[in-house]
N, C-alpha and C. Protein backbone atom coordinates (compact mmCIF):
# COMPACT_ATOMS: atom_id res chain seq x y z
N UNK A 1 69.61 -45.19 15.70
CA UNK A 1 68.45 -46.00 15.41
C UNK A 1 68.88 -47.09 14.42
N UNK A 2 68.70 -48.41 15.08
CA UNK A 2 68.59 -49.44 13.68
C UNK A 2 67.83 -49.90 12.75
N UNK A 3 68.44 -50.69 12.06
CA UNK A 3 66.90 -50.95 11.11
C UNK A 3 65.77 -52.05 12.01
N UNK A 4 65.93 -52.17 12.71
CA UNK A 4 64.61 -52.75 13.26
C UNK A 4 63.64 -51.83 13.79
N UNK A 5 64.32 -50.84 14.16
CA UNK A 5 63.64 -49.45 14.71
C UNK A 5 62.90 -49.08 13.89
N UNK A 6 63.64 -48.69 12.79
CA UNK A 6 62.99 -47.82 12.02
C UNK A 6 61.83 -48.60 10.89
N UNK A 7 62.11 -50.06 11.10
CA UNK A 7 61.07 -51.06 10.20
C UNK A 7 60.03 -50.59 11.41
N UNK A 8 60.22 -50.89 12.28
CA UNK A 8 59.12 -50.65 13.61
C UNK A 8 58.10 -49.30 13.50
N UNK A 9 58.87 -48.22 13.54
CA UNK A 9 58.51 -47.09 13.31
C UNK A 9 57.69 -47.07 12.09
N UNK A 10 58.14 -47.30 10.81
CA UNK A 10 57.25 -47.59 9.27
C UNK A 10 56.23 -48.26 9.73
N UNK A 11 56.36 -49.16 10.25
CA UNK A 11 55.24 -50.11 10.64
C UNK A 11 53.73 -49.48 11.13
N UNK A 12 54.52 -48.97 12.26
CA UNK A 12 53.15 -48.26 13.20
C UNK A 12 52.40 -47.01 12.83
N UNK A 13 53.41 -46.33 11.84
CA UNK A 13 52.98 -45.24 10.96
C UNK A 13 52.31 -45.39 10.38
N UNK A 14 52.53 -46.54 9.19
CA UNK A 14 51.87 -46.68 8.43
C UNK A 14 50.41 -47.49 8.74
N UNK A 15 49.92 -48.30 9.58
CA UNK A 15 49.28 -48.86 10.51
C UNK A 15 48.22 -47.57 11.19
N UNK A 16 48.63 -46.39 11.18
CA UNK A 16 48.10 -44.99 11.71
C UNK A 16 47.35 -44.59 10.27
N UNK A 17 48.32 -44.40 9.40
CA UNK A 17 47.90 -43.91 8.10
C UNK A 17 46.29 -44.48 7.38
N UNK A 18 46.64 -45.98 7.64
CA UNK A 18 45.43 -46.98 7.61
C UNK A 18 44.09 -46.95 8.65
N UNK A 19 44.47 -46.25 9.52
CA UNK A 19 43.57 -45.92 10.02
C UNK A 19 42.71 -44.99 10.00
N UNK A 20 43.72 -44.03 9.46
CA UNK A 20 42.79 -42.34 9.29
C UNK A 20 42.09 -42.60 7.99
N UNK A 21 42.55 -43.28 6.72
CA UNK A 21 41.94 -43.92 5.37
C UNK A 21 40.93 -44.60 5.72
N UNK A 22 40.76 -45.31 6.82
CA UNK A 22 39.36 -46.05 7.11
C UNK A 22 38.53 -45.26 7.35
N UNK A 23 38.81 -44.22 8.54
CA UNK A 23 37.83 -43.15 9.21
C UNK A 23 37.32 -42.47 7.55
N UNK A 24 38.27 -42.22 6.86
CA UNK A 24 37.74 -41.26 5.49
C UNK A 24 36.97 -42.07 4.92
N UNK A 25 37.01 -42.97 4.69
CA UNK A 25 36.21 -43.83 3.22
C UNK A 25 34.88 -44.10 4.23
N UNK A 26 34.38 -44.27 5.43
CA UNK A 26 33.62 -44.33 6.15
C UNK A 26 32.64 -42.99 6.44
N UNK A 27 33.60 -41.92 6.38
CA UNK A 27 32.88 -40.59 7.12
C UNK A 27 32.68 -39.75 5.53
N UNK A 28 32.80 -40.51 4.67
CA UNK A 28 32.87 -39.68 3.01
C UNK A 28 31.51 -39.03 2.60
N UNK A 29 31.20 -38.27 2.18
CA UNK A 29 29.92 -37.61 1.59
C UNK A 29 29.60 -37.89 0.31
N UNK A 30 30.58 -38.34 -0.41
CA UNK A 30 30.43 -38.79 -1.52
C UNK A 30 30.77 -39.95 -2.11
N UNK A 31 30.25 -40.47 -3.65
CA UNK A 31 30.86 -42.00 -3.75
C UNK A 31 32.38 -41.25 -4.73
N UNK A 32 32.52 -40.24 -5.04
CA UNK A 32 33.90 -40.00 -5.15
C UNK A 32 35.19 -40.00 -4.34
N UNK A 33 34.90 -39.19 -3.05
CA UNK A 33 35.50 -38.89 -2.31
C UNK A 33 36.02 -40.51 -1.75
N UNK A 34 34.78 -41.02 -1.32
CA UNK A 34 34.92 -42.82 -0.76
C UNK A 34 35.92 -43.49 -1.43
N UNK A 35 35.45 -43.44 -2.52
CA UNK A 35 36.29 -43.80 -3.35
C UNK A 35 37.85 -43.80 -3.63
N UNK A 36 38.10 -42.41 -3.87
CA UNK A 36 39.84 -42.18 -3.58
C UNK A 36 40.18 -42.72 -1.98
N UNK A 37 39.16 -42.24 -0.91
CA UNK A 37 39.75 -42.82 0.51
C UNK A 37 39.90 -44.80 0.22
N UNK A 38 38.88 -45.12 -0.07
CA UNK A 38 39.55 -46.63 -0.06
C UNK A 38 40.68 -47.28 -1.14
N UNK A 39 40.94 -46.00 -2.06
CA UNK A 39 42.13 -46.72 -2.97
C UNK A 39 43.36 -45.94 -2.54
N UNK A 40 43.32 -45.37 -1.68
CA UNK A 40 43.75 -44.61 -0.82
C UNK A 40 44.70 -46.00 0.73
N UNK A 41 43.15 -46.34 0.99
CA UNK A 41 43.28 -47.25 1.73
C UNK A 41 44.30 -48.36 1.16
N UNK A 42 43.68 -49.15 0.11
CA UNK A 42 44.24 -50.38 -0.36
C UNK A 42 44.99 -50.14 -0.80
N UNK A 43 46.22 -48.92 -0.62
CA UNK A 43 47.32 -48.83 -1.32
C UNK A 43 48.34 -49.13 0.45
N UNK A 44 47.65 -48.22 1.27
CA UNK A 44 48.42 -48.48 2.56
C UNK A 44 48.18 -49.87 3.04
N UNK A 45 47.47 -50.31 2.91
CA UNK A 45 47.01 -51.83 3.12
C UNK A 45 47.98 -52.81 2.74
N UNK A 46 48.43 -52.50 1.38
CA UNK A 46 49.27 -53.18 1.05
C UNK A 46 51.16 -53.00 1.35
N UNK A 47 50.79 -51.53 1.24
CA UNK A 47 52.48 -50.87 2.21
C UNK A 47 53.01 -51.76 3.65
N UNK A 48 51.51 -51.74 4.11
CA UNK A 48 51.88 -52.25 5.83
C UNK A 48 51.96 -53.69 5.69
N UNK A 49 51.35 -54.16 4.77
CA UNK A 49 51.41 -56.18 4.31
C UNK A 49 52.95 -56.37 4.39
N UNK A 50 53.25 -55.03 3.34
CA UNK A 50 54.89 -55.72 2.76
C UNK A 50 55.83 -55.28 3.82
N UNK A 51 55.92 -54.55 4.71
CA UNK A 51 56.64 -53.71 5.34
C UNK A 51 56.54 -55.36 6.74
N UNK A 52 55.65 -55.28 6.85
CA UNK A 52 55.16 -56.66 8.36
C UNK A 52 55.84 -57.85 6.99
N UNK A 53 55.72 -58.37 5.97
CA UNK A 53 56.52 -59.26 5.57
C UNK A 53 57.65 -59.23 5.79
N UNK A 54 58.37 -57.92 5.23
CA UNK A 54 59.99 -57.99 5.41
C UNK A 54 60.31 -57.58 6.73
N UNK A 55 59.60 -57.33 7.76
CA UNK A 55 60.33 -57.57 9.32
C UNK A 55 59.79 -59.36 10.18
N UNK A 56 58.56 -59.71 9.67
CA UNK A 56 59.01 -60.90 9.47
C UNK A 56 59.56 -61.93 8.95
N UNK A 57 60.56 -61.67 7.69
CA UNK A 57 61.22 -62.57 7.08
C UNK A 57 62.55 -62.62 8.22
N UNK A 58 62.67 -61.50 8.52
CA UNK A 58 64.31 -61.09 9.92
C UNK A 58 64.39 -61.71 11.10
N UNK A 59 62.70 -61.78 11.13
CA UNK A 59 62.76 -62.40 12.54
C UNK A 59 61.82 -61.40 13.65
N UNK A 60 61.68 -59.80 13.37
CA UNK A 60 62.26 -58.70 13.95
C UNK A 60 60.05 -58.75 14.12
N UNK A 61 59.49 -59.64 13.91
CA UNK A 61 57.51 -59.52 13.95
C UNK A 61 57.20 -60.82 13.90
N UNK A 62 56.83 -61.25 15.46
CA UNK A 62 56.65 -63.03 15.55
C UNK A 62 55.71 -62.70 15.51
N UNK A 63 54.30 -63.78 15.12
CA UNK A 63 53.00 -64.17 14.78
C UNK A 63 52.92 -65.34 15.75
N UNK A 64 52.41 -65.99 16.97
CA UNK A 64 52.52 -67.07 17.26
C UNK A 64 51.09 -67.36 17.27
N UNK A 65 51.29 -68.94 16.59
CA UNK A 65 49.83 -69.53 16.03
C UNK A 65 49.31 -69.63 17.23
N UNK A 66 47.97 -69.32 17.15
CA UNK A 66 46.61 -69.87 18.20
C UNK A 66 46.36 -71.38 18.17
N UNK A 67 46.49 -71.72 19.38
CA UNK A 67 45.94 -72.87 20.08
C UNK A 67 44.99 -73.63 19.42
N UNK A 68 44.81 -74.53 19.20
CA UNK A 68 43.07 -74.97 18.43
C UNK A 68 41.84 -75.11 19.41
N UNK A 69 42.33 -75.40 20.35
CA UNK A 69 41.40 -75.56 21.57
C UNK A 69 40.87 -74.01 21.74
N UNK A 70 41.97 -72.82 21.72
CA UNK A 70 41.43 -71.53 22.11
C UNK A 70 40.66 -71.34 20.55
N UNK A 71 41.25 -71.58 19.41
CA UNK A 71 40.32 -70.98 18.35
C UNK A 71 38.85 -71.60 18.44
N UNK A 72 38.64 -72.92 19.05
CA UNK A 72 37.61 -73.40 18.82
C UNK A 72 36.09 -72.99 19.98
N UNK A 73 37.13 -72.44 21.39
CA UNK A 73 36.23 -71.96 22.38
C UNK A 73 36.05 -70.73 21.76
N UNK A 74 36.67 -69.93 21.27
CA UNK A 74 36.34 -68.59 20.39
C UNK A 74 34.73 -68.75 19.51
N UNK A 75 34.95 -70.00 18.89
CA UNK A 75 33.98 -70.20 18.30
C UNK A 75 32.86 -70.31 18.67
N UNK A 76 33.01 -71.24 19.68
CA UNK A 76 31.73 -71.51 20.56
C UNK A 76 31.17 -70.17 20.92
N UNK A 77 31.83 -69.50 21.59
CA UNK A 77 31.28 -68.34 22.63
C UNK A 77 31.06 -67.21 21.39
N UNK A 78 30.94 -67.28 20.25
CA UNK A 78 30.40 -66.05 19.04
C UNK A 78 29.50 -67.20 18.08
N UNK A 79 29.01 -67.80 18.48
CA UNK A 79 28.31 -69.01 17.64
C UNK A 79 26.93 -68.59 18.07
């Protein structure tokens, strides 16, 4: 396995992790419990920011910009 793999792998994990932290801070019974789930959250939030930074600084996670014409029919049709 290389390191693109395994940035890949961190990636989607952690991307999972963020997901089950949403379901918690959402499905919480309490404003405690909520609580740790969303700082919980905004800690993986920020894991998966930096982790998608440094496989796009490599090259290894393209972003390709949207069209303006498509962002703007987007608009229209949720307007």
């Amino acid at each position: 396995m290389n390191d693109q793999q395994l940035m890949e792998n961190m990636l989607l994990l952690e991307k999972g992790v963020c997901d089950l932290y949403l379901h918690g801070t959402i499905e919480a019974y309490s404003d405690d419990v909520r609580g740790s789930f969303a700082t919980a959250l905004n800690s993986s939030l920020s894991m998966q920011d930096e982790i998608y930074s440094k496989m796009s600084e490599r090259g290894w996670y393209k972003n390709d910009q949207a069209e303006q014409d498509k962002v703007s029919q987007m608009k229209q049709q949720f307007s």
